[in-house]
Every structure is written in structure tokens, then in C-alpha cells.
C-alpha atoms as a PDB file:
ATOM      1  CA  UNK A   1       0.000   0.000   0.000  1.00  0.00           C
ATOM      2  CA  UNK A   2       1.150   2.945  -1.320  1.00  0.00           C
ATOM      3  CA  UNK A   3       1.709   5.957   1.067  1.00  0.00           C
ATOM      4  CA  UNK A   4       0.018   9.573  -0.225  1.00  0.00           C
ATOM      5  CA  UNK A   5       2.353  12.176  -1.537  1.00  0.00           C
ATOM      6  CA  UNK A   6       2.898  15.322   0.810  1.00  0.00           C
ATOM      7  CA  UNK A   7       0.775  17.974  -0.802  1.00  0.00           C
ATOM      8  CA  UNK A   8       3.777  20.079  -2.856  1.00  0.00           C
ATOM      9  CA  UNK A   9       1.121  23.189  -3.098  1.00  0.00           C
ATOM     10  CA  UNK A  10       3.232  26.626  -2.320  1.00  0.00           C
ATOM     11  CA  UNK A  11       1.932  28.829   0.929  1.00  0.00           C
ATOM     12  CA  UNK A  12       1.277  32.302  -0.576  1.00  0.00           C
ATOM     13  CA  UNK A  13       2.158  35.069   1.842  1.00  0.00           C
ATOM     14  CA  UNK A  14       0.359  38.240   1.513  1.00  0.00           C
ATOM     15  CA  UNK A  15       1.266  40.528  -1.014  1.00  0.00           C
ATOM     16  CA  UNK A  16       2.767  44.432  -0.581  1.00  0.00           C
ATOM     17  CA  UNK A  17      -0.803  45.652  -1.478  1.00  0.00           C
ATOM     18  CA  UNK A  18      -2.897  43.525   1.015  1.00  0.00           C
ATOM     19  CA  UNK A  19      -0.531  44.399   3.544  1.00  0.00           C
ATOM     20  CA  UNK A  20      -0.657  48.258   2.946  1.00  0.00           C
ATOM     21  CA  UNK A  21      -4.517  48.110   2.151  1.00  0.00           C
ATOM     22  CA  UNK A  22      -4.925  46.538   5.429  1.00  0.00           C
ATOM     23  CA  UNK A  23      -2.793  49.347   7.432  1.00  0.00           C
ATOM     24  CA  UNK A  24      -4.656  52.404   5.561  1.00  0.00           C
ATOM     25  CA  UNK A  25      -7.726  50.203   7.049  1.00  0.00           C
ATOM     26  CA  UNK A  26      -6.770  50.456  10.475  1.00  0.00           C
ATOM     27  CA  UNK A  27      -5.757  54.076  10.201  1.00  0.00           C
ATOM     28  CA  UNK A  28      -9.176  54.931   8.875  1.00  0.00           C
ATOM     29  CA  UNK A  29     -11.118  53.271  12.222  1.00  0.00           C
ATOM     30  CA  UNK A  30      -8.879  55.562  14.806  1.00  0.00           C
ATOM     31  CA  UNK A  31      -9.188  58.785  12.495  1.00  0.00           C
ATOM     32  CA  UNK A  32     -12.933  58.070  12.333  1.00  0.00           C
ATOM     33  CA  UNK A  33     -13.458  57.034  15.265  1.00  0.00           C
ATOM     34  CA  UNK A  34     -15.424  59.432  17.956  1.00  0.00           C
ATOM     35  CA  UNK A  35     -13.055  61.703  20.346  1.00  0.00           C
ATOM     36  CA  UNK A  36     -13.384  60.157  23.641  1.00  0.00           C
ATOM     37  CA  UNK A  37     -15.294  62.006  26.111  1.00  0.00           C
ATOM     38  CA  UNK A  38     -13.797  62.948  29.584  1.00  0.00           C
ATOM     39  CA  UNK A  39     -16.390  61.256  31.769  1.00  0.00           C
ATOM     40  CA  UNK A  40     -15.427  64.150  35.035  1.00  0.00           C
ATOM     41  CA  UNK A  41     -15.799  67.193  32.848  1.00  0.00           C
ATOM     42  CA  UNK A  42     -19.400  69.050  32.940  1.00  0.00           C
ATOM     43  CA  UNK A  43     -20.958  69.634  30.053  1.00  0.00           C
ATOM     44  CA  UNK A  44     -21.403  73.552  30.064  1.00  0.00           C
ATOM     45  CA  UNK A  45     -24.859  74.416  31.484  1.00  0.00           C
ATOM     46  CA  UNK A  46     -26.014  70.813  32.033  1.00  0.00           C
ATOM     47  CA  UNK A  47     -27.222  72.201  35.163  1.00  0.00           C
ATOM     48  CA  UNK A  48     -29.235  75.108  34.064  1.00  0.00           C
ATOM     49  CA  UNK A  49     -28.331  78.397  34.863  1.00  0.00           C
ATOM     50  CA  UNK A  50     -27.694  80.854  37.976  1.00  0.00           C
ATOM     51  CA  UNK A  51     -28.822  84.355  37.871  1.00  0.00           C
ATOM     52  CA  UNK A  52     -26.012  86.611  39.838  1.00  0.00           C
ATOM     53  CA  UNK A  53     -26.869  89.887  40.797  1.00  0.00           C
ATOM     54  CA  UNK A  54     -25.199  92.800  42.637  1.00  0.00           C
ATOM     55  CA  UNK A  55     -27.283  95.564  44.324  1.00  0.00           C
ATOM     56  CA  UNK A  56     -26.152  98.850  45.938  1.00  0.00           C
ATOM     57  CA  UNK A  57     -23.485 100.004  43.496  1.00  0.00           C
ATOM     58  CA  UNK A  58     -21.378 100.646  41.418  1.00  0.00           C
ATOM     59  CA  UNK A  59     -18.480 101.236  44.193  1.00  0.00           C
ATOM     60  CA  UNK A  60     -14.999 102.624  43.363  1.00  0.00           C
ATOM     61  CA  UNK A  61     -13.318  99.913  43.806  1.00  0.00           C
ATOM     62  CA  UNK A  62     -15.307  96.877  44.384  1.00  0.00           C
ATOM     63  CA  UNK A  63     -17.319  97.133  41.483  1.00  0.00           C
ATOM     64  CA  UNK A  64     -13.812  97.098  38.919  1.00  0.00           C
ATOM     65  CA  UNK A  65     -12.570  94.340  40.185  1.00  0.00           C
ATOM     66  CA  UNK A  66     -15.872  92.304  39.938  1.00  0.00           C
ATOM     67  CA  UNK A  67     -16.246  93.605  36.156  1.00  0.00           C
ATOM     68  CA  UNK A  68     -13.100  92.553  35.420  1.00  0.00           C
ATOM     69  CA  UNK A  69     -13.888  88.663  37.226  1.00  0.00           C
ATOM     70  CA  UNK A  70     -17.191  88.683  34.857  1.00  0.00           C
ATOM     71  CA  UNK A  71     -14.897  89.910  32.028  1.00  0.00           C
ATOM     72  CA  UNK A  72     -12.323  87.093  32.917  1.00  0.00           C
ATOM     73  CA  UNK A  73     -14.736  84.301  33.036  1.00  0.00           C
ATOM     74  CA  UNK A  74     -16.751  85.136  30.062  1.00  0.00           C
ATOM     75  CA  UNK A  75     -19.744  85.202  32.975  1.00  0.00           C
ATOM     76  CA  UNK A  76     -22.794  87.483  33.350  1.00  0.00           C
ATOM     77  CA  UNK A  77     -24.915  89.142  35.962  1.00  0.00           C
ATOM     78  CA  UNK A  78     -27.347  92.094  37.025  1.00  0.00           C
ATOM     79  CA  UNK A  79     -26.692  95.382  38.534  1.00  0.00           C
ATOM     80  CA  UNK A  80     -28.920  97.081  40.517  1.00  0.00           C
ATOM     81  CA  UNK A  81     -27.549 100.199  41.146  1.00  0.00           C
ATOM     82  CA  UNK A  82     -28.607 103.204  42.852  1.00  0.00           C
ATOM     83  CA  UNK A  83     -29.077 106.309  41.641  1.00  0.00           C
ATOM     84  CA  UNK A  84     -26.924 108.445  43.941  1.00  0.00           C
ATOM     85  CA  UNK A  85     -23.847 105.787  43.246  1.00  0.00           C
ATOM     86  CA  UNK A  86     -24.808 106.064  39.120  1.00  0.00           C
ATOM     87  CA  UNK A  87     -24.479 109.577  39.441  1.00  0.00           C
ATOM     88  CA  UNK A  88     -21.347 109.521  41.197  1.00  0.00           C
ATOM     89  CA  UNK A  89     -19.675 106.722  39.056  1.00  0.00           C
ATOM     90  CA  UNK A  90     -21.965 107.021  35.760  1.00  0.00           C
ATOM     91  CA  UNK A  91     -18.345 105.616  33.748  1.00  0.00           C
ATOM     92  CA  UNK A  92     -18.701 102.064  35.998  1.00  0.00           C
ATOM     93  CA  UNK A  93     -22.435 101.692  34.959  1.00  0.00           C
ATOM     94  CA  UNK A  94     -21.983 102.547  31.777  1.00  0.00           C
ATOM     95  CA  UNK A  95     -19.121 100.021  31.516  1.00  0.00           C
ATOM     96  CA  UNK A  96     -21.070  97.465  32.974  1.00  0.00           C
ATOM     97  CA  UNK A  97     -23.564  98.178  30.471  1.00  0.00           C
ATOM     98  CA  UNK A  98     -21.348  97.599  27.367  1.00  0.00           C
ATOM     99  CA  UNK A  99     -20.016  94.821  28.772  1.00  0.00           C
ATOM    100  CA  UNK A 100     -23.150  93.006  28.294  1.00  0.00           C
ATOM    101  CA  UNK A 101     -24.892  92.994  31.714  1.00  0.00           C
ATOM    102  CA  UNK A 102     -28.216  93.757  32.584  1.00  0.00           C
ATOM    103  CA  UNK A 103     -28.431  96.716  35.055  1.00  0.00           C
ATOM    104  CA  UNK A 104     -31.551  97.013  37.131  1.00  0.00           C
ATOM    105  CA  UNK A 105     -33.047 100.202  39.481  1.00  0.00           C
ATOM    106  CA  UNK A 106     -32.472  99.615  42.806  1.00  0.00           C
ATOM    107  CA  UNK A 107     -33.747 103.091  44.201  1.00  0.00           C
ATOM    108  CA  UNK A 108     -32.567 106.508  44.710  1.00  0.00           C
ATOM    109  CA  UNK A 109     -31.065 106.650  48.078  1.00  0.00           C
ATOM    110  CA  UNK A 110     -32.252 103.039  49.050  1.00  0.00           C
ATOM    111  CA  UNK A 111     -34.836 103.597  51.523  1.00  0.00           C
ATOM    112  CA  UNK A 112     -37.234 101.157  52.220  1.00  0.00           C
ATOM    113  CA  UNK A 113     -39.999 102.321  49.957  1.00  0.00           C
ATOM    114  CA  UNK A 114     -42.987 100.561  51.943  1.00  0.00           C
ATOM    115  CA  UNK A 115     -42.581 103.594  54.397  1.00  0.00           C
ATOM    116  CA  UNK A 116     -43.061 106.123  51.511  1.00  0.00           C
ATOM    117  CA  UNK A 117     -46.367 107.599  49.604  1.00  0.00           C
ATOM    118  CA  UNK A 118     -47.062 106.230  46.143  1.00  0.00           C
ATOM    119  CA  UNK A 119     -45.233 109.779  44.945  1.00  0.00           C
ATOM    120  CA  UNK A 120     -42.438 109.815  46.898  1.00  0.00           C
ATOM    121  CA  UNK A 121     -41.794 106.269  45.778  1.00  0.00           C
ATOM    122  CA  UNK A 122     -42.445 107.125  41.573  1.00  0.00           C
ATOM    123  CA  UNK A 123     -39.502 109.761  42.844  1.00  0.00           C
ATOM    124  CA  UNK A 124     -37.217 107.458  44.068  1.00  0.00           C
ATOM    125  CA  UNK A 125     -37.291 105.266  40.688  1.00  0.00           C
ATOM    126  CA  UNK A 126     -37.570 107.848  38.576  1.00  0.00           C
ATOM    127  CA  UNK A 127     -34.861 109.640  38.885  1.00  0.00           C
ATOM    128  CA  UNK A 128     -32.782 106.530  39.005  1.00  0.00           C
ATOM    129  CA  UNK A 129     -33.959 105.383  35.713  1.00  0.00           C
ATOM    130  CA  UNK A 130     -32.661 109.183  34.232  1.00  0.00           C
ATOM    131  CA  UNK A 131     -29.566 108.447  35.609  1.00  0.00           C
ATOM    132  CA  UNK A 132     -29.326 104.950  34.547  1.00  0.00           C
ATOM    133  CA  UNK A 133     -30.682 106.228  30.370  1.00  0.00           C
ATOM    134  CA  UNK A 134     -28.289 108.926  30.901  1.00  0.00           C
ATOM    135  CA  UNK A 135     -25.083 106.813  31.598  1.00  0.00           C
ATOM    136  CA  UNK A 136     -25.899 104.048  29.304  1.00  0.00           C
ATOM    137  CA  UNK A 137     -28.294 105.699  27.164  1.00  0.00           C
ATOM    138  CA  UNK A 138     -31.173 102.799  27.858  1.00  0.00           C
ATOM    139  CA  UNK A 139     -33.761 102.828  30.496  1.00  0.00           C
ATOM    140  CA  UNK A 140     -34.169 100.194  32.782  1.00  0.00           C
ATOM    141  CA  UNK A 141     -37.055  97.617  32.827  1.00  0.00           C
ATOM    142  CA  UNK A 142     -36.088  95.712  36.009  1.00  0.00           C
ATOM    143  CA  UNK A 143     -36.084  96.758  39.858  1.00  0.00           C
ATOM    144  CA  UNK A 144     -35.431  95.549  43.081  1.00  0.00           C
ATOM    145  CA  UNK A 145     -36.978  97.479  46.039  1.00  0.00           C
ATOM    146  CA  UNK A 146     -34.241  97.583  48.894  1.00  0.00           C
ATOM    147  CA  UNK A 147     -34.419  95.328  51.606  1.00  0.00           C
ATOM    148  CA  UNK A 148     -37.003  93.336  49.261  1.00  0.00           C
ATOM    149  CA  UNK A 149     -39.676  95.434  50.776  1.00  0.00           C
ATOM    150  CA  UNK A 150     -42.567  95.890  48.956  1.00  0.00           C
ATOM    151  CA  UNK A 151     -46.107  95.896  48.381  1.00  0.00           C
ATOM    152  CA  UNK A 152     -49.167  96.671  45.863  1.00  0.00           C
ATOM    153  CA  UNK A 153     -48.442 100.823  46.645  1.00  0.00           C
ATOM    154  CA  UNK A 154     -44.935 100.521  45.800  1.00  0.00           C
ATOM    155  CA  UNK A 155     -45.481  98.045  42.630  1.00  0.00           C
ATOM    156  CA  UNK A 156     -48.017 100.296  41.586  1.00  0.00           C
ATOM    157  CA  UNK A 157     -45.700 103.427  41.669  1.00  0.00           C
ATOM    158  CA  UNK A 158     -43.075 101.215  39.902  1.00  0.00           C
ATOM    159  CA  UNK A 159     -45.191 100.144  36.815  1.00  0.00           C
ATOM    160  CA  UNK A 160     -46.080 104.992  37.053  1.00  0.00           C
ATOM    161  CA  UNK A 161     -42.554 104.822  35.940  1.00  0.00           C
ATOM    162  CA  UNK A 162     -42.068 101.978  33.530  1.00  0.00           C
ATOM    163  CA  UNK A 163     -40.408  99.427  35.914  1.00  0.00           C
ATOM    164  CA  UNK A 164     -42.858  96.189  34.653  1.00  0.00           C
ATOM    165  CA  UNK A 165     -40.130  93.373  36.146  1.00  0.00           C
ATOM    166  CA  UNK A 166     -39.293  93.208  39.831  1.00  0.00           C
ATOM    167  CA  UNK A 167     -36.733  90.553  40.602  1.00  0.00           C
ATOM    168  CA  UNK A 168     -35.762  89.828  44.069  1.00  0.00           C
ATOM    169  CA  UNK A 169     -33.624  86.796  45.271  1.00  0.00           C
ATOM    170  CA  UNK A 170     -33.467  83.005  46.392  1.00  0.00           C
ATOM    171  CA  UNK A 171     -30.243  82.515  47.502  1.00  0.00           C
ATOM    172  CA  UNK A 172     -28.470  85.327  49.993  1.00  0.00           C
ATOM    173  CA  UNK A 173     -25.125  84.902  51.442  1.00  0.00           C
ATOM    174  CA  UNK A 174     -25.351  87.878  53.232  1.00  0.00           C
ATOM    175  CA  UNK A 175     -22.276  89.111  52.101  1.00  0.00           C
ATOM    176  CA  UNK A 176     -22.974  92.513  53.281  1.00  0.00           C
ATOM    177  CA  UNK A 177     -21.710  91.740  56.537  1.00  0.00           C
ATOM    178  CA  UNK A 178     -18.406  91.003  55.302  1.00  0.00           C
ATOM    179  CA  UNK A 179     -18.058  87.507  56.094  1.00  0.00           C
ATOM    180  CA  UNK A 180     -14.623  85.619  54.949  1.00  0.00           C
ATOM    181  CA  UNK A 181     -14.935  85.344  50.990  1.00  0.00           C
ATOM    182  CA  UNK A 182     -14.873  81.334  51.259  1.00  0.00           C
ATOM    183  CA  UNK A 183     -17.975  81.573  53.722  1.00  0.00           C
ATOM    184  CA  UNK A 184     -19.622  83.633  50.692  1.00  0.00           C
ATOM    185  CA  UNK A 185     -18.236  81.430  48.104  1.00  0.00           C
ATOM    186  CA  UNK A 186     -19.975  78.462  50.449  1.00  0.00           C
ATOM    187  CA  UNK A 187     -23.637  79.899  51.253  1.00  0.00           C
ATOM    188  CA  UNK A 188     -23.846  80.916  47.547  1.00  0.00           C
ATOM    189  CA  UNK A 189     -23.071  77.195  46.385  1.00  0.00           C
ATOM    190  CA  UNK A 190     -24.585  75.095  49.143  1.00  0.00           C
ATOM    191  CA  UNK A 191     -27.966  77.456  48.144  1.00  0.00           C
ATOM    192  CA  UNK A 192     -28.067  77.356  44.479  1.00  0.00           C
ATOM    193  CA  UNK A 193     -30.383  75.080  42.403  1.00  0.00           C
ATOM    194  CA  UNK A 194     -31.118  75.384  38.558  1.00  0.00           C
ATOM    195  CA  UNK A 195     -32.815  78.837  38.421  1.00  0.00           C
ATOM    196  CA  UNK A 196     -31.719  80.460  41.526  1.00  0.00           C
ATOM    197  CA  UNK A 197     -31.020  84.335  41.899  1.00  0.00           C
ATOM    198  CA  UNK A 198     -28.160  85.341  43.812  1.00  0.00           C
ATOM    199  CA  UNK A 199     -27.938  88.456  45.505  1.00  0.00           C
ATOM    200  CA  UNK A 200     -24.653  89.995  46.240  1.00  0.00           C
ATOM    201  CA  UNK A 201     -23.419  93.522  46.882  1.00  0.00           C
ATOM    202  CA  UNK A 202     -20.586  95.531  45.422  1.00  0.00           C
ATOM    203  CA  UNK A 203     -21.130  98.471  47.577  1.00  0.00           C
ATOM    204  CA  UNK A 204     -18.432  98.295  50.092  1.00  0.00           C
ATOM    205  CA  UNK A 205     -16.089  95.581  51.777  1.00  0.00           C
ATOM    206  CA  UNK A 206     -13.725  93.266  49.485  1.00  0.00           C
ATOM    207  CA  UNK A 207     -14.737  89.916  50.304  1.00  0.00           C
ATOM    208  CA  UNK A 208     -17.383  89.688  47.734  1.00  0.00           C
ATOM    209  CA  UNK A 209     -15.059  90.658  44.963  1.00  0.00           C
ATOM    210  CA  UNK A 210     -12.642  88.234  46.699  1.00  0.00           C
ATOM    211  CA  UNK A 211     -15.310  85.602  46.577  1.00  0.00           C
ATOM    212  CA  UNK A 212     -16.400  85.291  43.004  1.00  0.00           C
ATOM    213  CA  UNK A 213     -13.974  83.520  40.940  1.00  0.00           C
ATOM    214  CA  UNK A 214     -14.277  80.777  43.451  1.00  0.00           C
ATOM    215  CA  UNK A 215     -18.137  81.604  43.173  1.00  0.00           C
ATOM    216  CA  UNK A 216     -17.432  81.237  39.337  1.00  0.00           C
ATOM    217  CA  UNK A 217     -15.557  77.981  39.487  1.00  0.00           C
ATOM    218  CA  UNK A 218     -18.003  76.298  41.935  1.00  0.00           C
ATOM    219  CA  UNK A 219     -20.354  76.946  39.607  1.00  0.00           C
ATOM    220  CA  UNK A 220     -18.861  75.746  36.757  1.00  0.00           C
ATOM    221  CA  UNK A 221     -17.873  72.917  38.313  1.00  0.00           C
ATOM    222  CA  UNK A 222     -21.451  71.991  38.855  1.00  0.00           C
ATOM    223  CA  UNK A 223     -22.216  72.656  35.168  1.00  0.00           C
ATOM    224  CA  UNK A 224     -24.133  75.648  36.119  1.00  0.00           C
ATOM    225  CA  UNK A 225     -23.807  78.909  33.751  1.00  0.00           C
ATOM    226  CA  UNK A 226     -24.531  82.102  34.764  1.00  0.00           C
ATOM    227  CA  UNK A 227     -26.694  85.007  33.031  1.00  0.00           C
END
């Protein structure tokens, strides 16, 4: 019995095209391929936003530095200012105001207007919404009565002047007793939710302005933006 001859058949390696063919292959799956997502980093807003405001200015010195934190950031906020400080500093409001934020009517002197006539009150916010036009040539539609005292006489007197959106606060870190700028920074963050208001002051004392670029990065850090 005769024994089979070994198959005498050549192996065929892989040619120079097959083998570059296959590399441009592989190439093409990584270019293609979706960037890979850093699974710790926020996506920006994911949270909703945070409305920070600032009553009682603008202030000499406070009130630069904080523009220039917003500025920094790329972040936005509210000023309700005061007519007696607008009149004094009409260059800081009007800064603010090209800057791209809102600025609000916070009074004339700041009394608290639920101790005034209906008159005496159209008084106090008109002549802060002259010197609001006058240093940023626009009239303001938003107000917050001081102290957040208010009633139907004093909304009434309000709407006598144009003033149709009040806007008070949820979250207050009662900065303007000049705590340590990391208790701000903490009362501001362990308040927030998606649609809080913030309300801070950049009338006197550093802290606040000391405060908010660690307000900023909290926030952003929680994937909150601000407006």
C-alpha cells in the first residue's frame, strides 16, 4: 500500500498591497473614530443656569474688580444700582452696560420704599432710571426694592414709571456683613439650584469681589452657567 504524496502546493504570503490596504484600514477606524469624552468634565450648562446679581453700586473699587472677574470668566450678571452711586460713578455703569450685563433700578437713596407715599416712591425710581438712560443711554425695565420690601403701593408706583419686572432673590449669602470670601463662596453654592437668583453687593467691603472667581468655578464645576 502505497503511502500519499505530501501535498507540494506553495503557501502564498500576503502581497505588498494587502498588507498596505490593510494598514490604511486600520488608520481609517482611529481617524474616524469618535473623540473620547472625559467622563469628570461638565458639560457647560447641564445644570441650568444661575442668575447673579449685585445691588447697591457701582463702588470705586469693588465694582472694577468684579467687572473685570465677569470679564475674565466670560460670565454674566445684574446690577442694581442706585441712583446716587450712578451719578457719582456714571463711567462704571456705563461700563457694565457695554459689557453686556443687565443693570436694574435699585432706588434713589435706598430707603425702604414701603414707608413712603405712592409719589415719593415714583420719585425714588424715577430719577434713578434718568440716571441709569443717561449713563448708558437705555432705560431700565427691572427693579429691586431695597431690603425686598414691597407691596401693591410701591409696585403700583413702579409700573407709574415703567419698571414692569421686579426681581428679588433666592439665595443670599449675606455678604454685606463682610463675612470671609470662602464663607460667601460656600452659602452661595450650598444654596443654588437650577434657576436660583443670587444676591450679592458691590457696595463696600472686598470679600465679595474676593469671593467670586471661586463663586465662578463652583459653579462651573457643577455645570451651572450664569446670566
Amino acid at each position: 500500500m502505497r503511502r500519499g504524496r505530501a501535498s507540494t502546493c506553495p503557501v502564498v504570503s500576503p502581497g505588498p498591497e494587502r498588507w498596505i490596504a490593510s494598514v490604511i484600514g486600520a488608520l481609517l477606524l482611529v481617524l474616524l473614530a469618535p473623540p473620547a469624552r472625559a467622563a469628570s468634565a461638565p458639560q457647560p450648562c447641564a445644570a441650568g443656569h444661575v442668575r447673579l446679581t449685585f445691588d447697591d453700586g457701582p463702588h470705586p473699587t469693588a465694582t472694577p474688580r468684579i467687572l473685570d472677574t465677569l470679564a475674565d470668566r466670560g460670565a454674566e450678571a445684574t446690577f442694581f444700582v442706585t441712583g446716587e452711586m450712578t451719578t457719582a460713578r456714571p463711567d462704571l455703569v456705563r461700563r457694565a452696560s457695554q459689557e453686556g450685563h443687565r443693570i436694574g433700578n435699585h432706588s434713589w437713596s435706598h430707603p425702604e420704599l414701603i414707608t413712603l407715599d405712592r409719589t415719593q416712591v415714583a420719585s425714588q425710581l424715577r430719577r434713578t432710571n434718568q440716571a441709569i438712560e443717561l449713563a448708558t443711554g437705555n432705560a431700565p425695565s427691572e427693579w429691586r426694592p431695597p431690603y425686598g420690601a414691597t407691596n401693591d403701593l410701591v409696585q403700583a408706583a413702579a409700573r407709574d414709571v415703567g419698571l414692569d419686572t421686579m426681581v428679588l432673590w433666592t439665595v443670599d449669602p449675606r455678604d454685606w456683613a463682610d463675612p470671609p470670601a470662602t464663607t460667601i463662596r460656600d452659602r452661595v453654592l450650598q444654596g443654588v439650584r437650577p434657576g436660583s437668583i443670587v444676591l450679592l453687593h458691590d457696595a463696600t467691603g472686598q470679600n465679595t469681589p474676593a469671593a467670586l472667581p471661586m463663586i465662578l468655578d463652583g459653579l462651573a464645576a457643577r455645570g451651572y452657567c450664569t446670566r
